[in-house]
Protein backbone atom coordinates (compact mmCIF):
# COMPACT_ATOMS: atom_id res chain seq x y z
CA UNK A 1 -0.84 -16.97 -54.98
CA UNK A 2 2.50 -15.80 -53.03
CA UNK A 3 0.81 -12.40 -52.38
CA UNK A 4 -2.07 -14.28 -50.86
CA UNK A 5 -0.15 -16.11 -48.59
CA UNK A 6 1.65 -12.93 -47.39
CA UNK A 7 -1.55 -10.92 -47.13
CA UNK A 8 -2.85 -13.85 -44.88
CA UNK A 9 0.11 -14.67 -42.75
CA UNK A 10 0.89 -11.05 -41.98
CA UNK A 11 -3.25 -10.16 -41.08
CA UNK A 12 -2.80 -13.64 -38.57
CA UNK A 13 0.62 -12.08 -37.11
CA UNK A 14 -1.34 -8.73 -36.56
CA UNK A 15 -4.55 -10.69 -35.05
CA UNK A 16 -2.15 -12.11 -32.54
CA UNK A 17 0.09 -9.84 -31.59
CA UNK A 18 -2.99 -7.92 -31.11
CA UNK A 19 -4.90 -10.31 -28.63
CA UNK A 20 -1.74 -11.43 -27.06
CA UNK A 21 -0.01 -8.16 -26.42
CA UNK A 22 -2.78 -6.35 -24.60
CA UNK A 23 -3.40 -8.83 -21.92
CA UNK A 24 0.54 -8.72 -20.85
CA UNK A 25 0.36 -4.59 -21.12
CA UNK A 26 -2.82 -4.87 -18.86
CA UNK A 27 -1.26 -7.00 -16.35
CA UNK A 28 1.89 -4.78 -15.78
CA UNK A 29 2.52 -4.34 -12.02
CA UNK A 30 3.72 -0.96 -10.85
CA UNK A 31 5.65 -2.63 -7.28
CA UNK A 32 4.40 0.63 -5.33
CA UNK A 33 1.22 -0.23 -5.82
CA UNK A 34 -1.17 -2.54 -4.05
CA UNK A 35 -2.37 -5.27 -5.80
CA UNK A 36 -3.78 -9.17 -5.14
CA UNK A 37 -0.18 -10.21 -5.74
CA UNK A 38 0.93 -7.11 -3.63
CA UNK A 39 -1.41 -6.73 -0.72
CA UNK A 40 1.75 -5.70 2.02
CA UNK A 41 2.54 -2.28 2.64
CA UNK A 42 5.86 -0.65 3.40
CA UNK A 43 7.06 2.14 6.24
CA UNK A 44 9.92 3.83 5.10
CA UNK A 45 11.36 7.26 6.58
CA UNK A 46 14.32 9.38 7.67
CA UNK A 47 16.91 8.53 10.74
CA UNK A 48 15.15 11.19 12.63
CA UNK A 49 11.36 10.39 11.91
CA UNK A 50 12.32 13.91 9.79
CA UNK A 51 9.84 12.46 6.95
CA UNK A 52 7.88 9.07 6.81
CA UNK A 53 6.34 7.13 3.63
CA UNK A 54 5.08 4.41 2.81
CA UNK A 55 4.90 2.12 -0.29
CA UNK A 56 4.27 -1.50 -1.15
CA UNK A 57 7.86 -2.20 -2.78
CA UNK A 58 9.46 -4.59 -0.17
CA UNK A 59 12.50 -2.50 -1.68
CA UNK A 60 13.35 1.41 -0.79
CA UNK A 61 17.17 2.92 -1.59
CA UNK A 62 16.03 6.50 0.35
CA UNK A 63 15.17 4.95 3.87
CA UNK A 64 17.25 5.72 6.79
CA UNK A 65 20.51 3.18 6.32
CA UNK A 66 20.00 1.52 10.22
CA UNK A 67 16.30 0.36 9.66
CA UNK A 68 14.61 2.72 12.18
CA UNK A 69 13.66 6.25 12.41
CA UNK A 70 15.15 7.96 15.86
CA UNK A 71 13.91 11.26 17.58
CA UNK A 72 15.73 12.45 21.28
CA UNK A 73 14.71 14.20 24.15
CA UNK A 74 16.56 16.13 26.80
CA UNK A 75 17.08 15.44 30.24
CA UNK A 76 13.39 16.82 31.86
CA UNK A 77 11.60 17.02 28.41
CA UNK A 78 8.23 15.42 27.60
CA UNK A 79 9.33 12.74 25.32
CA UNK A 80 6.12 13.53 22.50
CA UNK A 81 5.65 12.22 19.33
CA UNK A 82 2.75 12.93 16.80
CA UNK A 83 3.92 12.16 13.04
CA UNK A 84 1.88 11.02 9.89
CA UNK A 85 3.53 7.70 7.54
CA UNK A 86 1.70 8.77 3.93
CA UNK A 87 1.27 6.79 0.79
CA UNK A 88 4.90 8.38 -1.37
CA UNK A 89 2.85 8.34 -4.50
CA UNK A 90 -1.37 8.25 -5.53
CA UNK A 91 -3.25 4.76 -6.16
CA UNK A 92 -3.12 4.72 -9.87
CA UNK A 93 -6.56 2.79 -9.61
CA UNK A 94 -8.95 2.48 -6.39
CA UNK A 95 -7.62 -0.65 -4.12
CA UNK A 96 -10.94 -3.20 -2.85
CA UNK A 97 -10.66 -5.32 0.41
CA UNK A 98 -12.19 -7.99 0.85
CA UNK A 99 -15.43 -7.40 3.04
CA UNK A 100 -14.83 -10.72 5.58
CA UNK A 101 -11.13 -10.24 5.38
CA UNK A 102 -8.87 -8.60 7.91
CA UNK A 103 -5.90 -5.64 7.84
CA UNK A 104 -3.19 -6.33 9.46
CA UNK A 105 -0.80 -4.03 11.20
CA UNK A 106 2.62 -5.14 12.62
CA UNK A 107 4.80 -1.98 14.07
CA UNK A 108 7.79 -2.37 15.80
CA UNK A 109 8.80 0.61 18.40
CA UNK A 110 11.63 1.49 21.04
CA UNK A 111 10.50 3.67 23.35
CA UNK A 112 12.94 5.44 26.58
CA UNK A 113 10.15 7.24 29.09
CA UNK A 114 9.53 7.56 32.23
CA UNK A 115 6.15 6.97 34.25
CA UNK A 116 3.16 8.92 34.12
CA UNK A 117 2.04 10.90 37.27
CA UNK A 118 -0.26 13.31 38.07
CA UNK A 119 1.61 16.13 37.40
CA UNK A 120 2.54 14.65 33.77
CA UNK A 121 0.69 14.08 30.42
CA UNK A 122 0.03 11.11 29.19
CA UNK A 123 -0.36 9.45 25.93
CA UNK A 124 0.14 5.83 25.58
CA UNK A 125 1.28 4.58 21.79
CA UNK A 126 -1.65 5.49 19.94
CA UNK A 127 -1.71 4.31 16.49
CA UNK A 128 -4.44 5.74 14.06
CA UNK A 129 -5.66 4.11 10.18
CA UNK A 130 -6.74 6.79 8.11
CA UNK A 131 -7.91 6.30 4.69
CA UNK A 132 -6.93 10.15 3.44
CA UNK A 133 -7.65 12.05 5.95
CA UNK A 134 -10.48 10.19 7.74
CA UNK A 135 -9.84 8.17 10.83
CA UNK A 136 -11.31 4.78 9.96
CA UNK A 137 -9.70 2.86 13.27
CA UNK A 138 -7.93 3.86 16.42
CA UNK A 139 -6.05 1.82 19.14
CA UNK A 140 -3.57 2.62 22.27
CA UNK A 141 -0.80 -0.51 22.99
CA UNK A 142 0.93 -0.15 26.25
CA UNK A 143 4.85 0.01 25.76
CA UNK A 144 7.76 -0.91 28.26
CA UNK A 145 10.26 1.65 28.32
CA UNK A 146 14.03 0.61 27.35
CA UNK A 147 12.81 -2.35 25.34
CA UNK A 148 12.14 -3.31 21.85
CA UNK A 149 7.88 -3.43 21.29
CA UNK A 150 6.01 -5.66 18.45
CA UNK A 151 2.27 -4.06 17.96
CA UNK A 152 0.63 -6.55 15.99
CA UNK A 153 -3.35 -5.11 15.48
CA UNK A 154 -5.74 -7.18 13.39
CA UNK A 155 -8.57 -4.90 11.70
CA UNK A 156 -11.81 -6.34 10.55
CA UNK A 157 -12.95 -4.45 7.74
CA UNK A 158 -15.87 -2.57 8.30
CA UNK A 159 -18.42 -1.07 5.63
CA UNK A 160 -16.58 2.14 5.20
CA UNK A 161 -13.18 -0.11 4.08
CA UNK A 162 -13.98 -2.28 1.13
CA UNK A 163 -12.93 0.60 -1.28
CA UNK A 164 -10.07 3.14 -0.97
CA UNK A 165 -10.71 5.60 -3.93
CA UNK A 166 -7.47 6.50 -5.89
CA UNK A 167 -5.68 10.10 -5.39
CA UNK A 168 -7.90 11.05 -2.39
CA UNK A 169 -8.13 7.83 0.03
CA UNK A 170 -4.59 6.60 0.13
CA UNK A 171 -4.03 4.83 3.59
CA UNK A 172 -1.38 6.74 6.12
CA UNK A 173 -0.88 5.99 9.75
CA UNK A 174 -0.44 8.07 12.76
CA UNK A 175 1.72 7.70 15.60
CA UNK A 176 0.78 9.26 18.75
CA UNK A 177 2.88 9.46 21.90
CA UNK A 178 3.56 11.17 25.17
CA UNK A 179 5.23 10.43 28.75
CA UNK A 180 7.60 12.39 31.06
CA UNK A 181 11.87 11.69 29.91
CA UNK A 182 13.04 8.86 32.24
CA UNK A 183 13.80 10.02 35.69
CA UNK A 184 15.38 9.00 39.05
CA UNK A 185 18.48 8.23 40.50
CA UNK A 186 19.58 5.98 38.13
CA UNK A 187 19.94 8.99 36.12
CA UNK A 188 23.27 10.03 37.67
CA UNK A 189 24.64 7.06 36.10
CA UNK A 190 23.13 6.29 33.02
CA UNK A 191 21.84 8.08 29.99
CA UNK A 192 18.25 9.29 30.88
CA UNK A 193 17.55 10.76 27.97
CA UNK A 194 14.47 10.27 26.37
CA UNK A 195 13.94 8.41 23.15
CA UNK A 196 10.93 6.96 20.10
CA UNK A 197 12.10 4.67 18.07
CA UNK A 198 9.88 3.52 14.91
CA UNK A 199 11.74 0.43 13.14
CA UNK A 200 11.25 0.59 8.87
CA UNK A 201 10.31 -2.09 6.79
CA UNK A 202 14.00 -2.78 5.79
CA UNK A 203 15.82 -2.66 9.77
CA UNK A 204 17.81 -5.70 10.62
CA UNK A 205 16.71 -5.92 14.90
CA UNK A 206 14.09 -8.90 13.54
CA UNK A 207 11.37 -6.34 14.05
CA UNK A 208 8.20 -6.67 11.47
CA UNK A 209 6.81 -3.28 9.96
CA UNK A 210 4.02 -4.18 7.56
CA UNK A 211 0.48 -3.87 6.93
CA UNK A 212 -0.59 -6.58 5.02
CA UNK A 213 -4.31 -5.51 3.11
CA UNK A 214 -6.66 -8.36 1.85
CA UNK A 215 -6.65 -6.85 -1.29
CA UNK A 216 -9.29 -8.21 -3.92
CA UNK A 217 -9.34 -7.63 -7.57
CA UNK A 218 -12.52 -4.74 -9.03
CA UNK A 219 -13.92 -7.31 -11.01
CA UNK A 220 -14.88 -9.89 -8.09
CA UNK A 221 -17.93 -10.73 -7.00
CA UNK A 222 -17.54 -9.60 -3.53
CA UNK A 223 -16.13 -6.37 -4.38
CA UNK A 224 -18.15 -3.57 -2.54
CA UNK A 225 -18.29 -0.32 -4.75
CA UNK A 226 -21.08 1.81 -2.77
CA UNK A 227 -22.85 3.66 -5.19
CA UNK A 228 -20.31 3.63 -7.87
CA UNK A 229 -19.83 0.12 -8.33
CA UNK A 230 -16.75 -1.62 -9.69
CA UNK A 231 -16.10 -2.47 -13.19
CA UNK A 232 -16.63 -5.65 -14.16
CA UNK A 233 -14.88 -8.10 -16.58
CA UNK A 234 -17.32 -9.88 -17.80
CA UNK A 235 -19.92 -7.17 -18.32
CA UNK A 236 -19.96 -7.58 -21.83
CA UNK A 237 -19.69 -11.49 -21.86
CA UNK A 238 -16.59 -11.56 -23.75
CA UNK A 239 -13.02 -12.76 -22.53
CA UNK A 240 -10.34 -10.32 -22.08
CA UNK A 241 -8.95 -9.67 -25.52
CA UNK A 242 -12.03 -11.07 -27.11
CA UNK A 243 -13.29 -7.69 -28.19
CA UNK A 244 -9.85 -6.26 -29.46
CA UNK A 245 -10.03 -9.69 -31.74
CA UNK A 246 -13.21 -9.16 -33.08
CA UNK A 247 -12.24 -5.47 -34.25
CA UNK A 248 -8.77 -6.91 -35.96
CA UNK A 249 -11.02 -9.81 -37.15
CA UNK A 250 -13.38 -7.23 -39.24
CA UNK A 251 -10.51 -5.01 -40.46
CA UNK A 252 -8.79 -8.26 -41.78
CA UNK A 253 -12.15 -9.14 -43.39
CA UNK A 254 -12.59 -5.54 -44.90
CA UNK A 255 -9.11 -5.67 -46.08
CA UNK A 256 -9.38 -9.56 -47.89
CA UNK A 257 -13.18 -7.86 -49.32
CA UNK A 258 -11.62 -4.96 -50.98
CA UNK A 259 -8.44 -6.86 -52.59
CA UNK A 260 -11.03 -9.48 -54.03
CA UNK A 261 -13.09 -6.47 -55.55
CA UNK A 262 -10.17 -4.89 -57.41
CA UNK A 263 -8.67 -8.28 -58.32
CA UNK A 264 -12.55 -8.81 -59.99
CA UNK A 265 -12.96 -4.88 -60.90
């Protein structure tokens, strides 16, 4: 009778540990990656704009210390910019936006230039949303020159959005730029040289650097998956875990059936 008892409390402890154990593995959040619970994403780089990343851990121990990225220009040099902010590491698993939802963008930029002319090129702040290497949205932001700039841009998403497949369509942004180095007499007495400034997520000026994704789980009904569409979670009509219960269930059954028959045999 003891044996029984054993045989039946330790096929329950399996069964549970079992059902209970595989939602909580499922559910384990990598912080660098986007999720529902983890829709913002992070710009990161070097003091001198050198390298930029991005992530979406709120937390990053490689960023430049001051909270901005920096590049100079000398005295009668085109202050130009054109520099790519990557995902650091693949999607582990394709990120979905929500089709009526919006992305949003907020950039903060310092910016020491002089005026365009006719005899200069010129390239307002261009920023660029690329999903790999596709351009998926575009927009120029005017900029005043020797002052701190907040771009916020608000992106509906459009059909060619909703689903940002995993090692290949990681979003980056791109940073265009381009005026003449500050000029004029004022020069004589201050510092004229030229200067683009990109704050990081972590810089302490009160600028925000974020894009915030409305990201929505695969298995949602609103999910847009093209012609390979998402997986669902309640394909098969079971709950999540129901299925690894049912196969325990059986191979306590088959275990109880063959004890009985060599009990009786």
């Amino acid at each position: 009778m003891i044996g029984k008892r054993v045989t039946a409390f330790t096929l329950l402890a399996v069964m549970l540990i079992a059902v209970t154990g595989a939602p909580a593995s499922a559910q384990a959040a990598d912080a660098k990656q986007p999720s529902v619970e983890n829709p913002h994403m992070h710009i990161w780089g070097t003091d001198n704009i050198g390298q930029c990343w991005t992530h979406f851990d709120a937390n990053e121990t490689t960023s430049a210390v001051d909270g901005y990225g920096e590049k100079e220009f000398a005295q009668n040099q085109q202050v130009d910019v054109n520099f790519n902010c990557a995902m650091s590491e693949s999607f582990k698993e394709d990120m979905y936006l929500n089709p009526n939802g919006t992305i949003r963008i907020d950039v903060g930029v310092y910016v020491q230039s002089g005026d365009c002319s006719d005899t200069a090129e010129c390239q307002e702040l261009r920023i660029s949303l690329m999903k790999g290497s596709t351009v998926v949205a575009v927009n120029e932001f005017a900029t005043n020159s020797f002052e701190d700039e907040q771009v916020i841009w608000e992106i509906p998403v459009a059909d060619n959005m909703t689903r940002w497949n995993k090692s290949f369509e990681e979003p980056q942004l791109q940073f265009e730029y381009s005026k003449p180095n500050p000029g004029g007499l004022e020069c004589i007495v201050f510092d004229c040289t030229g200067v683009f400034r990109l704050y990081y997520s972590n810089n302490q000026d009160g600028m925000n650097t974020e894009i915030l994704f409305p990201v929505i789980n695969a298995s949602d009904p609103i999910a847009v998956g093209g012609d390979n569409p998402p997986p669902s979670a309640v394909d098969n009509g079971l709950l999540p875990g129901f299925g690894l219960l049912a196969g325990v269930g059986s191979m306590a059954i088959g275990a109880v059936a063959a004890s009985r028959l060599h009990r009786e045999g």
